[in-house]
Protein backbone atom coordinates (compact mmCIF):
# COMPACT_ATOMS: atom_id res chain seq x y z
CA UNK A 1 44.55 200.94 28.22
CA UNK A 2 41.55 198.56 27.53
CA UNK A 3 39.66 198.83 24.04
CA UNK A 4 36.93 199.68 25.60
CA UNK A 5 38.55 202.48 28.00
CA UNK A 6 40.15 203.52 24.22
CA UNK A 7 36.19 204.51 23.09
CA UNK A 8 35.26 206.25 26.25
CA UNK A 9 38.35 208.36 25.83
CA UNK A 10 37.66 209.16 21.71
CA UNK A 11 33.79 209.89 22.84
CA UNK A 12 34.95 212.40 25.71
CA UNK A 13 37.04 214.62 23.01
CA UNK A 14 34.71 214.64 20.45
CA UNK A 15 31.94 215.86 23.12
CA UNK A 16 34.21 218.51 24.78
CA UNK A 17 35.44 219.54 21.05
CA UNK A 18 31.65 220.07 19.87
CA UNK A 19 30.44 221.82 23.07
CA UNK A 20 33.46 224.18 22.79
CA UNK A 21 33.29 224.95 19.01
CA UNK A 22 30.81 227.67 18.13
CA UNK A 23 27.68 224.73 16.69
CA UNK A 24 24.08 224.79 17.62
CA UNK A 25 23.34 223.10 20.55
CA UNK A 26 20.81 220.44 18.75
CA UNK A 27 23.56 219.71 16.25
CA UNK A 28 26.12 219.46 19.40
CA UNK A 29 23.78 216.45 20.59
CA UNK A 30 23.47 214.79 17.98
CA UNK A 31 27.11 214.65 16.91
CA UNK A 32 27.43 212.86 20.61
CA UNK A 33 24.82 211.09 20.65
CA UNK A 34 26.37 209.29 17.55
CA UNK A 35 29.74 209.02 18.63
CA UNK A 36 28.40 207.24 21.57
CA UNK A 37 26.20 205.06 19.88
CA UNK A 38 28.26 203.79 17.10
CA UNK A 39 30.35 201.35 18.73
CA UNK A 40 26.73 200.14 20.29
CA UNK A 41 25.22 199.91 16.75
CA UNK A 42 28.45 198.43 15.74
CA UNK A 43 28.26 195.57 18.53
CA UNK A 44 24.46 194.86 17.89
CA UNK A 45 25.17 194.18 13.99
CA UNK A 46 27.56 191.46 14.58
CA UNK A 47 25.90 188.05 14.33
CA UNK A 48 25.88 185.90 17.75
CA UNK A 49 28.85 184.11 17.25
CA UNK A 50 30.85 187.39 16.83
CA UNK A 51 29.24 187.94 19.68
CA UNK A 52 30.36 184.67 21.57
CA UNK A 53 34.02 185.67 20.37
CA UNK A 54 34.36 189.23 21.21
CA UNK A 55 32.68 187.89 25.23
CA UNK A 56 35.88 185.70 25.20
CA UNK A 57 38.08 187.74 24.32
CA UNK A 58 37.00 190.41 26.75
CA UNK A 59 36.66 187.55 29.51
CA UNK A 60 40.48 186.75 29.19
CA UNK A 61 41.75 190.82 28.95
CA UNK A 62 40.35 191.19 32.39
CA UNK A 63 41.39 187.98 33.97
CA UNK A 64 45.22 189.27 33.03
């Protein structure tokens, strides 16, 4: 499984876990809308040539 595909799949429990546990709903969207934008915030604090890297890395995963 892809790094990426390994985030989607972390995100997608942690939503179904807080919509099933008894939380308020406001508290159930934020909780999600964090676990989905970490990895974003994450990605937008690395400097441009962490960046560069991390494209070329990614480029030669998929071209396996």
């Amino acid at each position: 499984m892809s790094p990426l595909g390994k985030y989607y799949v972390g995100a997608a429990v942690v939503a179904v876990l807080v919509f099933i546990l008894p939380v308020p709903s406001l508290l159930a969207w934020l909780i999600t809308i964090g676990a989905l934008g970490a990895p974003v915030v994450a990605y937008f604090m690395l400097d441009e040539s962490q960046r560069a890297r991390l494209r070329r890395i990614r480029r030669r995963q998929i071209g396996r």
